[in-house]
PDB file of N, CA and C in Angstrom:
ATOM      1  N   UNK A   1     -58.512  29.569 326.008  1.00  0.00           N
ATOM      2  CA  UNK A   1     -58.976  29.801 324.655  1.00  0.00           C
ATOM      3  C   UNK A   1     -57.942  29.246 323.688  1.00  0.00           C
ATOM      4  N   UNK A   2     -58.569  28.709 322.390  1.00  0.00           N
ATOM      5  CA  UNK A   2     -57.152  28.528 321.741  1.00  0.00           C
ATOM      6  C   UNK A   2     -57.169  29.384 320.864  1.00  0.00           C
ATOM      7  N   UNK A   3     -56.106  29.423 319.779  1.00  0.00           N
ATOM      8  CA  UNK A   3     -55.993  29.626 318.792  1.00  0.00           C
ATOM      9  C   UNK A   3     -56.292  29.485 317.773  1.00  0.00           C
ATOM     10  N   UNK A   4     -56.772  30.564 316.523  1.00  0.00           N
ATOM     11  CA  UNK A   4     -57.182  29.959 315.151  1.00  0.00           C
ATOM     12  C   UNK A   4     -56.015  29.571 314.080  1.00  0.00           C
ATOM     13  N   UNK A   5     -56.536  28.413 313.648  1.00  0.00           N
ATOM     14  CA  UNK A   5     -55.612  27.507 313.164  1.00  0.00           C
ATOM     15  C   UNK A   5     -54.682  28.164 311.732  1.00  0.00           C
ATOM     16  N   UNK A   6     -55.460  29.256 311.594  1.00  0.00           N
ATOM     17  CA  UNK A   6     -54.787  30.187 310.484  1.00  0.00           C
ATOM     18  C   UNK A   6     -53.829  31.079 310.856  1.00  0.00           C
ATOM     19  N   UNK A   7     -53.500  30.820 312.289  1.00  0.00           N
ATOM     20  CA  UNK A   7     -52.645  32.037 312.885  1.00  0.00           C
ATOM     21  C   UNK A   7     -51.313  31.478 312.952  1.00  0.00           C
ATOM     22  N   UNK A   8     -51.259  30.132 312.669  1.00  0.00           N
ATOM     23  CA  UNK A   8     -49.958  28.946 313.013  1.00  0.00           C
ATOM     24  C   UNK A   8     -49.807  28.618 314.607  1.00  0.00           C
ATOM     25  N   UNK A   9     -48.775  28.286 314.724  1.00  0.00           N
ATOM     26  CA  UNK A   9     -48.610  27.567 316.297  1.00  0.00           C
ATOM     27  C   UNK A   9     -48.209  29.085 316.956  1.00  0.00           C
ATOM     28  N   UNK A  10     -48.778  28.604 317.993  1.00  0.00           N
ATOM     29  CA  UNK A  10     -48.918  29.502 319.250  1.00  0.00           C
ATOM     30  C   UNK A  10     -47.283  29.249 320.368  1.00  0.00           C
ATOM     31  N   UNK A  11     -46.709  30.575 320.242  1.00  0.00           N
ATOM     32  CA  UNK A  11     -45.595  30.575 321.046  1.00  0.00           C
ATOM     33  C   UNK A  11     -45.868  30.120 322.713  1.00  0.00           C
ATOM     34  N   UNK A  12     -45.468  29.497 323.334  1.00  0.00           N
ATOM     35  CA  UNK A  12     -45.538  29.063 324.734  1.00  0.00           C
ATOM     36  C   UNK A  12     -44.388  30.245 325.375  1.00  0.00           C
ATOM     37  N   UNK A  13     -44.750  30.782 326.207  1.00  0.00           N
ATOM     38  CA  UNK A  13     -44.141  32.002 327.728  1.00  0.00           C
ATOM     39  C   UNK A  13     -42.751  31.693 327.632  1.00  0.00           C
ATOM     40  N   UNK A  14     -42.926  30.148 328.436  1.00  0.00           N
ATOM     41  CA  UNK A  14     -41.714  29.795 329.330  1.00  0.00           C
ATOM     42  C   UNK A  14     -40.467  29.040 327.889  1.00  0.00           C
ATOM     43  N   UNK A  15     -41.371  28.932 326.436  1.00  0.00           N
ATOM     44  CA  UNK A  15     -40.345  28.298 325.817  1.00  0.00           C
ATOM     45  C   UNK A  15     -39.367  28.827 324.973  1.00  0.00           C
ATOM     46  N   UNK A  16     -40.082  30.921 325.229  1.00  0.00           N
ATOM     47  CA  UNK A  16     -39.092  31.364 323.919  1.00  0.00           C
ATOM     48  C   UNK A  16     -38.430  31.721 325.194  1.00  0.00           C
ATOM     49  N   UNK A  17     -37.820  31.473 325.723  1.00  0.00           N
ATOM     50  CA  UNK A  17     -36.667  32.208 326.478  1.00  0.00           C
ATOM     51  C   UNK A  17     -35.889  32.937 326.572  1.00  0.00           C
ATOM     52  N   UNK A  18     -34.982  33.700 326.508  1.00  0.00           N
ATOM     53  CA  UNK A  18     -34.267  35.082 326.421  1.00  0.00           C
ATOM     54  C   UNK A  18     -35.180  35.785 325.552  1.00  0.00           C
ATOM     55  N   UNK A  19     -35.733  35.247 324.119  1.00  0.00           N
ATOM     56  CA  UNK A  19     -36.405  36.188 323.430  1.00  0.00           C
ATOM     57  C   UNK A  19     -37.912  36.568 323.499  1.00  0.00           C
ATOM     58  N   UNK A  20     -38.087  36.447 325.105  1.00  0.00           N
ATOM     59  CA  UNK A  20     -39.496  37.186 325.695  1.00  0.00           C
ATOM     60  C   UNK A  20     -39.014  38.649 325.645  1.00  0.00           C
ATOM     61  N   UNK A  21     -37.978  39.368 325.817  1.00  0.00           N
ATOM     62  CA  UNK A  21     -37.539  40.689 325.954  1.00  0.00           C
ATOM     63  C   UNK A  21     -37.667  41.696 324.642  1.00  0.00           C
ATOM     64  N   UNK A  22     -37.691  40.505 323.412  1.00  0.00           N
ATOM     65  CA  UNK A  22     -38.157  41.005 322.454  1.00  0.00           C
ATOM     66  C   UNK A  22     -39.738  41.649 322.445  1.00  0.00           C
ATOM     67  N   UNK A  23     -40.961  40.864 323.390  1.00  0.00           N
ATOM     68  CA  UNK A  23     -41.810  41.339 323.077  1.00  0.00           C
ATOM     69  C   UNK A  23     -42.410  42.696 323.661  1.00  0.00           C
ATOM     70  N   UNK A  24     -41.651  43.021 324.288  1.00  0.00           N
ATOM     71  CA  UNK A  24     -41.850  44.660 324.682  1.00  0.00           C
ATOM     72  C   UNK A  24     -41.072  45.532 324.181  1.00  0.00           C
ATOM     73  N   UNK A  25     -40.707  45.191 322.410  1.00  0.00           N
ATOM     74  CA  UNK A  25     -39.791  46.732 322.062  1.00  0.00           C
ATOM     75  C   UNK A  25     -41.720  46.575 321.043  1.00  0.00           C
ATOM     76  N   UNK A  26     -41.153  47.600 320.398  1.00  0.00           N
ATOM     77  CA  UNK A  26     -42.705  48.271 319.323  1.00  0.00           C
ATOM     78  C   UNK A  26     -42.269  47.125 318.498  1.00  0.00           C
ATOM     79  N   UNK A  27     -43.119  47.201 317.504  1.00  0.00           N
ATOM     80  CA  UNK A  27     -42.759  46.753 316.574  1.00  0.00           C
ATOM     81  C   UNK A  27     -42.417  46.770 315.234  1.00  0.00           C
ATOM     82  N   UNK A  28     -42.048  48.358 315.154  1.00  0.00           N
ATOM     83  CA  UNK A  28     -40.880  49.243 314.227  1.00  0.00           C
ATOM     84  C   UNK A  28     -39.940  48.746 314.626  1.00  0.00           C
ATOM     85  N   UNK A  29     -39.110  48.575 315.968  1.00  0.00           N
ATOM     86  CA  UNK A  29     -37.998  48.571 316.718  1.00  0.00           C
ATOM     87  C   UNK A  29     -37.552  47.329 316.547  1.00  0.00           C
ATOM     88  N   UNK A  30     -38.441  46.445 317.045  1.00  0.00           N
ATOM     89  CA  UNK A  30     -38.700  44.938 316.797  1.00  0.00           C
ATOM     90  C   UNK A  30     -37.477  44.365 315.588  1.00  0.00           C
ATOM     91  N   UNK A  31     -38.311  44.964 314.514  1.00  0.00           N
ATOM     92  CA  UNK A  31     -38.295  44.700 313.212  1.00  0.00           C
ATOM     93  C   UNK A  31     -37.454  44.984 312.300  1.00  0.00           C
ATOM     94  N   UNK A  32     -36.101  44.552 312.336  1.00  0.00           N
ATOM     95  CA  UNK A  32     -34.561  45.941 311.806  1.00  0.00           C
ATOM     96  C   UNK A  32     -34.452  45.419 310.760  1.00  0.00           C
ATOM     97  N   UNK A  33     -34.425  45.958 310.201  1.00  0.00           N
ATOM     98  CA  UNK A  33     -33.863  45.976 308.472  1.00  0.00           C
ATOM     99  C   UNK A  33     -32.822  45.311 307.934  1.00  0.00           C
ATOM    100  N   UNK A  34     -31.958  44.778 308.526  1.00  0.00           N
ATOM    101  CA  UNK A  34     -30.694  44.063 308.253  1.00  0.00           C
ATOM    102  C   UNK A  34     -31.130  43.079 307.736  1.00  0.00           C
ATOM    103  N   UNK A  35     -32.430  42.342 308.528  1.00  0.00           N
ATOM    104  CA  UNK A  35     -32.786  40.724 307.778  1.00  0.00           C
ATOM    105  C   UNK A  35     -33.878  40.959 306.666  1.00  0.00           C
ATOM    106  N   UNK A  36     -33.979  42.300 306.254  1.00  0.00           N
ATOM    107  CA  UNK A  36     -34.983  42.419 305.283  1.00  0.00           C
ATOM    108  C   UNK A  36     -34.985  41.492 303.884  1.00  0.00           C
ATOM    109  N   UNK A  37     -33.991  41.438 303.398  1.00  0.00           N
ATOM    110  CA  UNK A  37     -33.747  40.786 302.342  1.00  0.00           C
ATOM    111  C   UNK A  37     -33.915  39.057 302.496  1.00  0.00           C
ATOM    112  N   UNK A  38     -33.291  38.581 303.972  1.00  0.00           N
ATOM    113  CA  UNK A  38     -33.214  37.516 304.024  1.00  0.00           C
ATOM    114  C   UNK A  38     -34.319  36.778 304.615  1.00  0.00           C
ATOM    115  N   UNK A  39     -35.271  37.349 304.760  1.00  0.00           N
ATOM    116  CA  UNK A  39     -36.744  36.908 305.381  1.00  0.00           C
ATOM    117  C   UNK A  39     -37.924  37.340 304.026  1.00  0.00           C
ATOM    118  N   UNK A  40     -37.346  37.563 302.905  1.00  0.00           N
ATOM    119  CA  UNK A  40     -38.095  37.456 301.359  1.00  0.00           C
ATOM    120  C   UNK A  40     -38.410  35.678 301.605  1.00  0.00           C
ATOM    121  N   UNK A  41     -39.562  35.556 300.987  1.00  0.00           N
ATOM    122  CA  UNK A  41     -39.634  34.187 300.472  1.00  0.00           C
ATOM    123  C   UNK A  41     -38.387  33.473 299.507  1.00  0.00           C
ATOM    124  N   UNK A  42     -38.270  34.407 298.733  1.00  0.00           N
ATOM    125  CA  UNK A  42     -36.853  33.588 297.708  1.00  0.00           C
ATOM    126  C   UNK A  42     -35.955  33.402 299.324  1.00  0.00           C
ATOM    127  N   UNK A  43     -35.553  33.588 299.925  1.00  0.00           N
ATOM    128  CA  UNK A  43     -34.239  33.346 300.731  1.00  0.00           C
ATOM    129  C   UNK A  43     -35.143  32.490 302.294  1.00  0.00           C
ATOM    130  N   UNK A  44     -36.152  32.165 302.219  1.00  0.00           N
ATOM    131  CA  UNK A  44     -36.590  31.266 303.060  1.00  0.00           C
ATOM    132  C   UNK A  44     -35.897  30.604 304.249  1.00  0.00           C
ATOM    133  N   UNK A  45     -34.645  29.440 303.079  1.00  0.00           N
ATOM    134  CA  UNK A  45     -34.131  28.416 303.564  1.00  0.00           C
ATOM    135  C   UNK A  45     -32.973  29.130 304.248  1.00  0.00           C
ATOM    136  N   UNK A  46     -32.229  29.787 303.344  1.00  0.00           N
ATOM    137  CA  UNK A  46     -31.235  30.864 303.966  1.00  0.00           C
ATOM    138  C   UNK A  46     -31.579  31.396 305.555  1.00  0.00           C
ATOM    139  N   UNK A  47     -32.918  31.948 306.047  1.00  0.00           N
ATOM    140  CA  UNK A  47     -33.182  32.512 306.870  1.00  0.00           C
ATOM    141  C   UNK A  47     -33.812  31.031 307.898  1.00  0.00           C
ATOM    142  N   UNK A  48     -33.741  30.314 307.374  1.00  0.00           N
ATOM    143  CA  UNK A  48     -33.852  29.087 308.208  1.00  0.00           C
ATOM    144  C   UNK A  48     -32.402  28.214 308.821  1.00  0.00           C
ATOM    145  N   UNK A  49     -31.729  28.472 307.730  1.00  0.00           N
ATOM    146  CA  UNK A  49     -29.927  28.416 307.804  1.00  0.00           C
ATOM    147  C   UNK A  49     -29.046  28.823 308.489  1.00  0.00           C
ATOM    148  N   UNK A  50     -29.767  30.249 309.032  1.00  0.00           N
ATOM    149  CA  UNK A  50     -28.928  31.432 309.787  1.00  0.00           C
ATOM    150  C   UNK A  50     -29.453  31.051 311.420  1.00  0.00           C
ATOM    151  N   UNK A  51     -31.076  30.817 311.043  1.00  0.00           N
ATOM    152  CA  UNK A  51     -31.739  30.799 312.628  1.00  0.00           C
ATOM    153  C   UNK A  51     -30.832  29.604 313.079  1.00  0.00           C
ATOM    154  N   UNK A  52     -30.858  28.293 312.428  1.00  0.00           N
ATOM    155  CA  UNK A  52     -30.100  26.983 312.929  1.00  0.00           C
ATOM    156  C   UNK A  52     -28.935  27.185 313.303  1.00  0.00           C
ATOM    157  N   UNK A  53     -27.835  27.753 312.536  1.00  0.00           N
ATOM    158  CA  UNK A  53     -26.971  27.932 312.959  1.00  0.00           C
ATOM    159  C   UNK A  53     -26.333  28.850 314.060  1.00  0.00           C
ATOM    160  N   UNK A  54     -27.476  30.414 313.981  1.00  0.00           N
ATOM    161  CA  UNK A  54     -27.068  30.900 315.548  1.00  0.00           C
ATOM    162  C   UNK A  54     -27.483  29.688 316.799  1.00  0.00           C
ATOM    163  N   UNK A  55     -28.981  29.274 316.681  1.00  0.00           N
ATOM    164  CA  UNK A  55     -29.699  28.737 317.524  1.00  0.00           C
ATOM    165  C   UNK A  55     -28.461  27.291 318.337  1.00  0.00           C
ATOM    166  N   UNK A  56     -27.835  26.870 317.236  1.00  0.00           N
ATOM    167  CA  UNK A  56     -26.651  25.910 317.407  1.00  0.00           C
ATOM    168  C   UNK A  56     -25.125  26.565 317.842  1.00  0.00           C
ATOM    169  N   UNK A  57     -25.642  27.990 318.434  1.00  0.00           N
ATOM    170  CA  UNK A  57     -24.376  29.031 318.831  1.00  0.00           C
ATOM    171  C   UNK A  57     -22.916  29.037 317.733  1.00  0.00           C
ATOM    172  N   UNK A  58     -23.308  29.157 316.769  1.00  0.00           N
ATOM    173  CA  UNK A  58     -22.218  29.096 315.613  1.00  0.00           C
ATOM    174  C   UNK A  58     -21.855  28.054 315.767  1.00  0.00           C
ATOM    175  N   UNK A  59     -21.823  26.548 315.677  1.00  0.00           N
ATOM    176  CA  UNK A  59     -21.111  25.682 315.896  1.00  0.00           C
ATOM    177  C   UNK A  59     -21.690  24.864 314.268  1.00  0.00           C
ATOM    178  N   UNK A  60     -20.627  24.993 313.493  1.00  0.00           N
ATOM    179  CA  UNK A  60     -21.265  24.519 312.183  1.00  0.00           C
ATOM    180  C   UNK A  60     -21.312  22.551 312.011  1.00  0.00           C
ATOM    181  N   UNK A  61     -20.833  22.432 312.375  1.00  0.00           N
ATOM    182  CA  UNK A  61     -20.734  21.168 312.815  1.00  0.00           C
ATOM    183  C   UNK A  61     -22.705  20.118 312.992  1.00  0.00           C
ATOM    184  N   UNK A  62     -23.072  21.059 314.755  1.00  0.00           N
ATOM    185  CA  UNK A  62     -24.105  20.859 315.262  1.00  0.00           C
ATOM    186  C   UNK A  62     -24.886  21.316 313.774  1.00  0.00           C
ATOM    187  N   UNK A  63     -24.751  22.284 313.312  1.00  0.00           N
ATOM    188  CA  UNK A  63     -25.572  23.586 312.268  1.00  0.00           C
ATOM    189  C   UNK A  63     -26.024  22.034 311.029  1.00  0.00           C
ATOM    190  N   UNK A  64     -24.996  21.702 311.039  1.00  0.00           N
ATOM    191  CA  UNK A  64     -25.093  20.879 309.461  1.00  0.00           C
ATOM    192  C   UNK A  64     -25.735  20.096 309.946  1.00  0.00           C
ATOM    193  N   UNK A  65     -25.265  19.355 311.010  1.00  0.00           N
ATOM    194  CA  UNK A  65     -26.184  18.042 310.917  1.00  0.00           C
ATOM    195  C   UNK A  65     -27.543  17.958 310.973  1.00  0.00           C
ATOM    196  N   UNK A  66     -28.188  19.095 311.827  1.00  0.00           N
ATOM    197  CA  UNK A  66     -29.849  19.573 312.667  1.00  0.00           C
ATOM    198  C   UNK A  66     -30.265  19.979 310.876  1.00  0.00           C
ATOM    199  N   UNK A  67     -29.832  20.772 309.715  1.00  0.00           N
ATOM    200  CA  UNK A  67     -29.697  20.674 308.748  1.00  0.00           C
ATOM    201  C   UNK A  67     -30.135  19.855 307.558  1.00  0.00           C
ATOM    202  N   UNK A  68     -29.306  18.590 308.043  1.00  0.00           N
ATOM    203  CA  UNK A  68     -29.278  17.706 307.211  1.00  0.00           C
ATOM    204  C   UNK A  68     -28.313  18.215 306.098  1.00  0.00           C
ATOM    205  N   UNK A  69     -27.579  18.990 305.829  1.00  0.00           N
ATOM    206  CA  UNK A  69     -26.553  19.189 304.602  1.00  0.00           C
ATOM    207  C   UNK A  69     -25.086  18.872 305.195  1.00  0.00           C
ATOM    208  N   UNK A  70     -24.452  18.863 304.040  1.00  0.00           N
ATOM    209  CA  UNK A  70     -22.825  19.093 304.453  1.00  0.00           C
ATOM    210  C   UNK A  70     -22.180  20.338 304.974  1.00  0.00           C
ATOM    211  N   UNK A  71     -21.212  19.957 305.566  1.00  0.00           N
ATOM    212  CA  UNK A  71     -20.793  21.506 306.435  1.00  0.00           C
ATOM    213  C   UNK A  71     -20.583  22.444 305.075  1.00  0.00           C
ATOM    214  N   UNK A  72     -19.829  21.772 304.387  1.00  0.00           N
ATOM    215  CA  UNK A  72     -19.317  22.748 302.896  1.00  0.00           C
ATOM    216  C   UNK A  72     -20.658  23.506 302.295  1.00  0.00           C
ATOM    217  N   UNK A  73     -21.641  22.775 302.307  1.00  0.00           N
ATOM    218  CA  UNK A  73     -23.389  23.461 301.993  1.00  0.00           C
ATOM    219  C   UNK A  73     -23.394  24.851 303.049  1.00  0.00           C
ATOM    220  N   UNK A  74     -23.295  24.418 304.166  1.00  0.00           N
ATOM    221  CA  UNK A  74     -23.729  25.420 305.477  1.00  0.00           C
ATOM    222  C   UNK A  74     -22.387  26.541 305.137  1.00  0.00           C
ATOM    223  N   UNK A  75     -21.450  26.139 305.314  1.00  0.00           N
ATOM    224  CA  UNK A  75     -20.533  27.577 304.819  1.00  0.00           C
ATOM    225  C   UNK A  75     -21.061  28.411 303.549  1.00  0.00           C
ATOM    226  N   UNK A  76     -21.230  27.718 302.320  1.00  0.00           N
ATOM    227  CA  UNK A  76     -21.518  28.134 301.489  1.00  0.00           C
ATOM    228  C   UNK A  76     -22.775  29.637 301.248  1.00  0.00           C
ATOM    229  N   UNK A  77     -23.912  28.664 302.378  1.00  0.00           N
ATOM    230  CA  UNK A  77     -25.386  29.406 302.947  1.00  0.00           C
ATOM    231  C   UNK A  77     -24.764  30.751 303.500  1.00  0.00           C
ATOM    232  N   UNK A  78     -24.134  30.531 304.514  1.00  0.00           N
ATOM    233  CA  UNK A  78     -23.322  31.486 305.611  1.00  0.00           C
ATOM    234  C   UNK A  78     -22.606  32.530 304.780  1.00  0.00           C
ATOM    235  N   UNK A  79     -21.705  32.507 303.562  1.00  0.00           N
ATOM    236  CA  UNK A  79     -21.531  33.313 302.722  1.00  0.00           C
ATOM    237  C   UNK A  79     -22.798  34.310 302.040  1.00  0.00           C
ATOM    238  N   UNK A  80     -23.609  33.990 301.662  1.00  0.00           N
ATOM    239  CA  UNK A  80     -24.591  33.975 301.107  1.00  0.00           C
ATOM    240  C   UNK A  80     -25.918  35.246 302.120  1.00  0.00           C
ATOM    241  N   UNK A  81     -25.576  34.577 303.342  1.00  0.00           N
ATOM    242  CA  UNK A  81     -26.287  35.152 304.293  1.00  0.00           C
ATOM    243  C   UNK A  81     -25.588  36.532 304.314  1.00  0.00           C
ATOM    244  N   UNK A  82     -24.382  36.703 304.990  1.00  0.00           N
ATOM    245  CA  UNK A  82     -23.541  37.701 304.639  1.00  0.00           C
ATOM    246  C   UNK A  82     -23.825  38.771 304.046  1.00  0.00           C
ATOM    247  N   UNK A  83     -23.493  38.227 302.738  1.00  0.00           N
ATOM    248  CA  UNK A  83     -23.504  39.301 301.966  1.00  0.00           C
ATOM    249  C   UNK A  83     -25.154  39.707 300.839  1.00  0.00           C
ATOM    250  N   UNK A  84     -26.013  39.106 301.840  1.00  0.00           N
ATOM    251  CA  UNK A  84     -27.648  39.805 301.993  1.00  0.00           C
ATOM    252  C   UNK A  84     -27.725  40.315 303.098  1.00  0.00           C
ATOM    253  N   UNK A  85     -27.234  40.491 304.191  1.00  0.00           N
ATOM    254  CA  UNK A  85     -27.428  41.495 304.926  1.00  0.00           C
ATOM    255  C   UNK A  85     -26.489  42.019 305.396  1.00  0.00           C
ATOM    256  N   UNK A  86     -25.104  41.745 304.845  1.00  0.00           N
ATOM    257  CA  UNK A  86     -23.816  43.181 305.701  1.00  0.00           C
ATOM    258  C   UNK A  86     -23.356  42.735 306.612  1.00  0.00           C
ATOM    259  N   UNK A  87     -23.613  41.793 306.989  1.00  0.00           N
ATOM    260  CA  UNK A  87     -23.333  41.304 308.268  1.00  0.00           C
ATOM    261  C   UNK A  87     -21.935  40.232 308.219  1.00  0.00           C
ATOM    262  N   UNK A  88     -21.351  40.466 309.215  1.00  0.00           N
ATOM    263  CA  UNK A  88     -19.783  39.506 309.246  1.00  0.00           C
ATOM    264  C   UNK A  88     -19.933  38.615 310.354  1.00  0.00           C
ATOM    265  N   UNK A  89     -20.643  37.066 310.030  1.00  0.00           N
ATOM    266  CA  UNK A  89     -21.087  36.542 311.097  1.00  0.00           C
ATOM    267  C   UNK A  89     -20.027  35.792 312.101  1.00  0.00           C
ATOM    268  N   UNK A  90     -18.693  36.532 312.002  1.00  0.00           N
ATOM    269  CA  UNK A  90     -18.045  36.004 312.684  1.00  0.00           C
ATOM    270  C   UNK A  90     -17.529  37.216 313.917  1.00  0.00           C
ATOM    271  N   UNK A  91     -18.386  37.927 313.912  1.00  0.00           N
ATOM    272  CA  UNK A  91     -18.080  38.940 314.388  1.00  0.00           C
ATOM    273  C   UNK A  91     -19.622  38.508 315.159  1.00  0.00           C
ATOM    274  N   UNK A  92     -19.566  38.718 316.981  1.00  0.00           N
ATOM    275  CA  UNK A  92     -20.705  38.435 317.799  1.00  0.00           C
ATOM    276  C   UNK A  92     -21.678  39.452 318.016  1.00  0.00           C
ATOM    277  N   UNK A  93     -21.296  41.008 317.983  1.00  0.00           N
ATOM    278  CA  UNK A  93     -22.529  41.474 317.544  1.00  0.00           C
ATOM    279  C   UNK A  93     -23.511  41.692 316.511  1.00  0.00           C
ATOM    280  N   UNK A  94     -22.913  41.051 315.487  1.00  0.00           N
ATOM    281  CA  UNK A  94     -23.208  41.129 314.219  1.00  0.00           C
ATOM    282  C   UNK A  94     -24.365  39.821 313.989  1.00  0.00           C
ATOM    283  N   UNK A  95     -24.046  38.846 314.810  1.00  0.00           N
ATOM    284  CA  UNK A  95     -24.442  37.419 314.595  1.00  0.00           C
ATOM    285  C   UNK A  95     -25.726  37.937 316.029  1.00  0.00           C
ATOM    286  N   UNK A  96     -25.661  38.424 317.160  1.00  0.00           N
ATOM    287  CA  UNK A  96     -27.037  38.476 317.747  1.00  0.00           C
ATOM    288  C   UNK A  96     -27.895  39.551 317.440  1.00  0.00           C
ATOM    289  N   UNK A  97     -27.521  40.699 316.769  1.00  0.00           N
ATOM    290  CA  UNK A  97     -28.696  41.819 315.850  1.00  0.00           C
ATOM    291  C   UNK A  97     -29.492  40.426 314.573  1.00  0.00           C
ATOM    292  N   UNK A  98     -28.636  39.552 314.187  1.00  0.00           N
ATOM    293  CA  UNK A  98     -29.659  38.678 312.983  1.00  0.00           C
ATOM    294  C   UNK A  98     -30.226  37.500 314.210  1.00  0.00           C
ATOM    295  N   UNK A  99     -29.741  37.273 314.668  1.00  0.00           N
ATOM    296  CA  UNK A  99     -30.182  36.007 315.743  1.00  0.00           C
ATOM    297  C   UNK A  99     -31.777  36.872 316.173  1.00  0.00           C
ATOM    298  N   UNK A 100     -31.634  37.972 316.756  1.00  0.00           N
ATOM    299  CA  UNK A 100     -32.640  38.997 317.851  1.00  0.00           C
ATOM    300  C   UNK A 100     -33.852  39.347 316.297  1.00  0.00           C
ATOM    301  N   UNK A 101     -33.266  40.038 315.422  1.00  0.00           N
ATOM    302  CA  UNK A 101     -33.499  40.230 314.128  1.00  0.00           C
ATOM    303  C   UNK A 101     -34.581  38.897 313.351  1.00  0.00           C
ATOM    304  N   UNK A 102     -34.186  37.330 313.493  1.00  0.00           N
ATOM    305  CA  UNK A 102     -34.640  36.715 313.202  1.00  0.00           C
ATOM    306  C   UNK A 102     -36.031  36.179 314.287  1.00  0.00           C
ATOM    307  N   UNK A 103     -35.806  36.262 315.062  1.00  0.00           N
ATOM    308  CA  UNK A 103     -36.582  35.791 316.629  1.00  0.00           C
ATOM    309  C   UNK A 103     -37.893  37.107 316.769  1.00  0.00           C
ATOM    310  N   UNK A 104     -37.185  38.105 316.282  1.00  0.00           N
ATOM    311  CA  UNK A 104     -38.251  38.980 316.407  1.00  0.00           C
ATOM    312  C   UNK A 104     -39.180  38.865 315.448  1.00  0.00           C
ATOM    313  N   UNK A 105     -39.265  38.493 314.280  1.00  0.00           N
ATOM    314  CA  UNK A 105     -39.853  37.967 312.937  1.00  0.00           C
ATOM    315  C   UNK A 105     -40.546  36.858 313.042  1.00  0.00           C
ATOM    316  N   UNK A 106     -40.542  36.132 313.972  1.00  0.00           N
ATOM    317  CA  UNK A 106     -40.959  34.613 314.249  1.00  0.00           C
ATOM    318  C   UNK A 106     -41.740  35.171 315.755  1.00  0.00           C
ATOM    319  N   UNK A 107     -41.344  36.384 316.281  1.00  0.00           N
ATOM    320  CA  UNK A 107     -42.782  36.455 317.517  1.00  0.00           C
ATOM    321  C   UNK A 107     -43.785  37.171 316.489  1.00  0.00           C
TER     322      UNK A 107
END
């Protein structure tokens, strides 16, 4: 069967990988509040900024270029991200609650 075209693209099993484990919490649980602010439409790109750059395992470098901005842009974002959700992304549990946080928002 497919999909209706109003639903957007259809996740494939084998392609979200680690974050299949997401789809068996509820989806209260799912859904944590930390990225609340940063998954508003005003902060879009921001929350597109954060996914790239975990997804690129903090490596700002990889982050900017997949991007297209300057690293000095991507730090800048990364500040920004921060301090909309509390989070100290240099700190690793902090960076996979928004990584898990963001992934769960996108299943």
């Amino acid at each position: 069967a497919r999909a209706e075209a109003r639903f957007g693209p259809v996740a494939q099993w084998a392609s979200i990988g680690p974050f299949r484990l997401l789809t068996a919490l509820p989806p209260d649980v799912a859904h944590d509040p930390v990225a609340r602010a940063l998954l508003t439409p005003a902060h879009q790109e921001l929350a597109r900024t954060a996914e790239v750059f975990l997804d690129c395992a903090g490596q700002a470098a990889r982050a900017a270029a997949e991007l297209g901005i300057h690293r000095q842009t991507l730090y800048y974002r990364l500040s920004r991200i921060e301090k909309l959700t509390g989070l100290d992304l240099d700190d690793g549990e902090d960076r996979l609650l928004l990584h898990m946080a963001l992934k769960a928002h996108r299943l």
